[in-house]
C-alpha atoms as a PDB file:
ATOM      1  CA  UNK A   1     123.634  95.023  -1.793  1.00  0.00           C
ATOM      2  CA  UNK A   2     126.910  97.484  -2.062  1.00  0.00           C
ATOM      3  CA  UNK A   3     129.369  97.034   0.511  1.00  0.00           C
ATOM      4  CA  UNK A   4     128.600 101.205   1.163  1.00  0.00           C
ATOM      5  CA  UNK A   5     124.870 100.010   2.247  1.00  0.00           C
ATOM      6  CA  UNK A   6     125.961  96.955   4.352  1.00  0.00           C
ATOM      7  CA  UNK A   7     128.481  98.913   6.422  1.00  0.00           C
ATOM      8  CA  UNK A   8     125.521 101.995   6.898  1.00  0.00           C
ATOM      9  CA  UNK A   9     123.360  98.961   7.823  1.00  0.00           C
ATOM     10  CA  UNK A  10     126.070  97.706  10.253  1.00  0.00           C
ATOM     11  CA  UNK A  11     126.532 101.456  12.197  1.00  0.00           C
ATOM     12  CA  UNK A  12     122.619 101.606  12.324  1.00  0.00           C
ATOM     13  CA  UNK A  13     122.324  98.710  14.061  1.00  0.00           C
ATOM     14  CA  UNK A  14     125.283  98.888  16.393  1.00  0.00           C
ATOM     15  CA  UNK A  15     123.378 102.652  17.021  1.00  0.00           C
ATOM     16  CA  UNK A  16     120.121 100.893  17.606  1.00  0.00           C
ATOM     17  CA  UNK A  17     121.488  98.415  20.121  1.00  0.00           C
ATOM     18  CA  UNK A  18     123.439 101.064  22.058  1.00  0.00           C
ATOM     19  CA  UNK A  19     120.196 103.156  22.207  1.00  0.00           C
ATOM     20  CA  UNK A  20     118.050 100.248  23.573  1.00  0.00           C
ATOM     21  CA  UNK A  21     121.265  99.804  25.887  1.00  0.00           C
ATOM     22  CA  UNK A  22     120.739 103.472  26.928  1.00  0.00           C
ATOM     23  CA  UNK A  23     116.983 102.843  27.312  1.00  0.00           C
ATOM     24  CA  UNK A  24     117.106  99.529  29.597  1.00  0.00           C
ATOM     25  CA  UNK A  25     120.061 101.602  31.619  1.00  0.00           C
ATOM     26  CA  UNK A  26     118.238 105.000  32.141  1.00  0.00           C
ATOM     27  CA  UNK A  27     114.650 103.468  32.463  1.00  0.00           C
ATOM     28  CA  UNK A  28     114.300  99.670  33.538  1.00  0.00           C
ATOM     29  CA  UNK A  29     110.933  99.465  34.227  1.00  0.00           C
ATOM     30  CA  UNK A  30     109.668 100.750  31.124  1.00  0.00           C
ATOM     31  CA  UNK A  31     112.155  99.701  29.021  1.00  0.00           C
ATOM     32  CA  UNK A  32     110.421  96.425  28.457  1.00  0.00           C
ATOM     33  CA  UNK A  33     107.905  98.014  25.924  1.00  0.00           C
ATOM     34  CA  UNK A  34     107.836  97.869  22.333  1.00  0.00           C
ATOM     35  CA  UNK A  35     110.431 100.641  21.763  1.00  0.00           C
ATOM     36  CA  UNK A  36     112.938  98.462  23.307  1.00  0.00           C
ATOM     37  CA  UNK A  37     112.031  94.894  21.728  1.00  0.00           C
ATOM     38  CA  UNK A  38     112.140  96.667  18.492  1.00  0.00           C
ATOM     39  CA  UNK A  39     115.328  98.952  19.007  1.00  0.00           C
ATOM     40  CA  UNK A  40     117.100  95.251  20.295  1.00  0.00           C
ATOM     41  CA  UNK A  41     115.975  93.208  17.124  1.00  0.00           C
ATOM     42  CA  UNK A  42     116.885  95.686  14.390  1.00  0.00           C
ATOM     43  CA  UNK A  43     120.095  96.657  15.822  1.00  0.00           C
ATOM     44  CA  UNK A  44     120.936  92.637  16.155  1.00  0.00           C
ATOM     45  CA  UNK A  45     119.498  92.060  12.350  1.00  0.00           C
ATOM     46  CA  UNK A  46     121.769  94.595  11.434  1.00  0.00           C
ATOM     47  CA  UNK A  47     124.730  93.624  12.868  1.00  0.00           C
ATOM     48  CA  UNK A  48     123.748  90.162  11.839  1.00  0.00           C
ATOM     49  CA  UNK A  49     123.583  91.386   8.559  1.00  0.00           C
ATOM     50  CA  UNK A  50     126.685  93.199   8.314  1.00  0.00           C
ATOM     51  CA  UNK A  51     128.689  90.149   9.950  1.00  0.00           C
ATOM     52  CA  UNK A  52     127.014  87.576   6.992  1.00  0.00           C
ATOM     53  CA  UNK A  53     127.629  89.949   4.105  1.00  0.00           C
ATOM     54  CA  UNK A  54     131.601  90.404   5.335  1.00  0.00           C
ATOM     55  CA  UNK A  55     131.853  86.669   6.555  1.00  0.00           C
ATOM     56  CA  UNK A  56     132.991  87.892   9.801  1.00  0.00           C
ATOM     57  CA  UNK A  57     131.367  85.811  12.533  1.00  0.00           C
ATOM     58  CA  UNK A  58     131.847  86.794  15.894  1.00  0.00           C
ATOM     59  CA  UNK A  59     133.256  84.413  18.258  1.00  0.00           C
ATOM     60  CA  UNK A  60     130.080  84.946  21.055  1.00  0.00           C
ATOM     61  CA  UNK A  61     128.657  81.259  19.358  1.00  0.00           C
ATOM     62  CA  UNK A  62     131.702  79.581  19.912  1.00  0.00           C
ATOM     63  CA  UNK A  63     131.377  77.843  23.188  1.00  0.00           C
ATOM     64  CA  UNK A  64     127.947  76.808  21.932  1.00  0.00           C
ATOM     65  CA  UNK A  65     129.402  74.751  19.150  1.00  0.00           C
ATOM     66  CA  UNK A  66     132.727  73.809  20.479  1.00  0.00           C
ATOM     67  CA  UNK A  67     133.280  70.543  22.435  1.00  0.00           C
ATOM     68  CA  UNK A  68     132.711  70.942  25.922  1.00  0.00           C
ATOM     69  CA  UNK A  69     135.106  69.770  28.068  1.00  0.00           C
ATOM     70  CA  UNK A  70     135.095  66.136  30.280  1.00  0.00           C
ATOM     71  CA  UNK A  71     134.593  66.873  33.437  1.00  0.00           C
ATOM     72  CA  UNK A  72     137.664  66.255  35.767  1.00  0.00           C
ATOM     73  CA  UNK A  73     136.741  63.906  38.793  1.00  0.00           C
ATOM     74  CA  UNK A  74     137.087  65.615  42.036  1.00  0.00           C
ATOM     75  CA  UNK A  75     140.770  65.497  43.907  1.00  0.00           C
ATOM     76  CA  UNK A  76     141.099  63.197  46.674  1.00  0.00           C
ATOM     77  CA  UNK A  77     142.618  64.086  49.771  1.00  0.00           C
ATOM     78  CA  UNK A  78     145.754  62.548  50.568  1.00  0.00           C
ATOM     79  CA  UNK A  79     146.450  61.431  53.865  1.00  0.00           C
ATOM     80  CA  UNK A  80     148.774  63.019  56.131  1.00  0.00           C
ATOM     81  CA  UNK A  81     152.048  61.359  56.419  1.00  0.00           C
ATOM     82  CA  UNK A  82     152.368  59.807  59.106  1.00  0.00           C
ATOM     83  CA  UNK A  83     155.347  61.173  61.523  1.00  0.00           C
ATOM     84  CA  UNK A  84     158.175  58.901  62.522  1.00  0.00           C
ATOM     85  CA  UNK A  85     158.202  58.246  66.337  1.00  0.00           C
ATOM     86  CA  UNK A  86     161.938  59.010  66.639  1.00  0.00           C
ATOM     87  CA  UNK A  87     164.637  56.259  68.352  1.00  0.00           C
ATOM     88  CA  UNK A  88     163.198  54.011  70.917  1.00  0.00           C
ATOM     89  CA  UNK A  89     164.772  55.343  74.292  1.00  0.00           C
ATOM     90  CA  UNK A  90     164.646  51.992  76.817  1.00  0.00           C
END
């Protein structure tokens, strides 16, 4: 495919997901029809085309893959020092 034809496919799907944006924005309840299912998963097969033929991968997968990070145990309260009770007055 020419790199002419990947970009168009790119912009059409980038304009597909911003009009199924518009859609589930202006109209909620019947946004969750056909139109928008369809107007969601060409717009994301396009960009996901685009991103393969360029190698550019986003970074939204990232935290999926990565490592996840220990878990620190919770702090411990110290106790409060305790106050000196001064000179003994006898």
């Amino acid at each position: 495919m020419s790199r002419v034809a990947v970009d168009i496919l790119g912009w059409a799907g980038a304009a597909a997901l911003l009009l199924a944006y518009a859609l589930i924005t202006r109209e909620p309840t019947t946004a969750a029809g056909h139109r928008y299912l369809i107007l969601n998963l060409a717009g994301s097969a396009g960009l996901a085309a685009n991103g393969a033929a360029h190698a550019a991968w986003p970074h939204g997968p990232e935290p999926a893959v990565a490592r996840p990070r220990p878990e620190r145990p919770p702090a411990t309260p110290r106790p409060a020092p305790r106050s000196h009770p001064g000179p003994r007055l006898s």
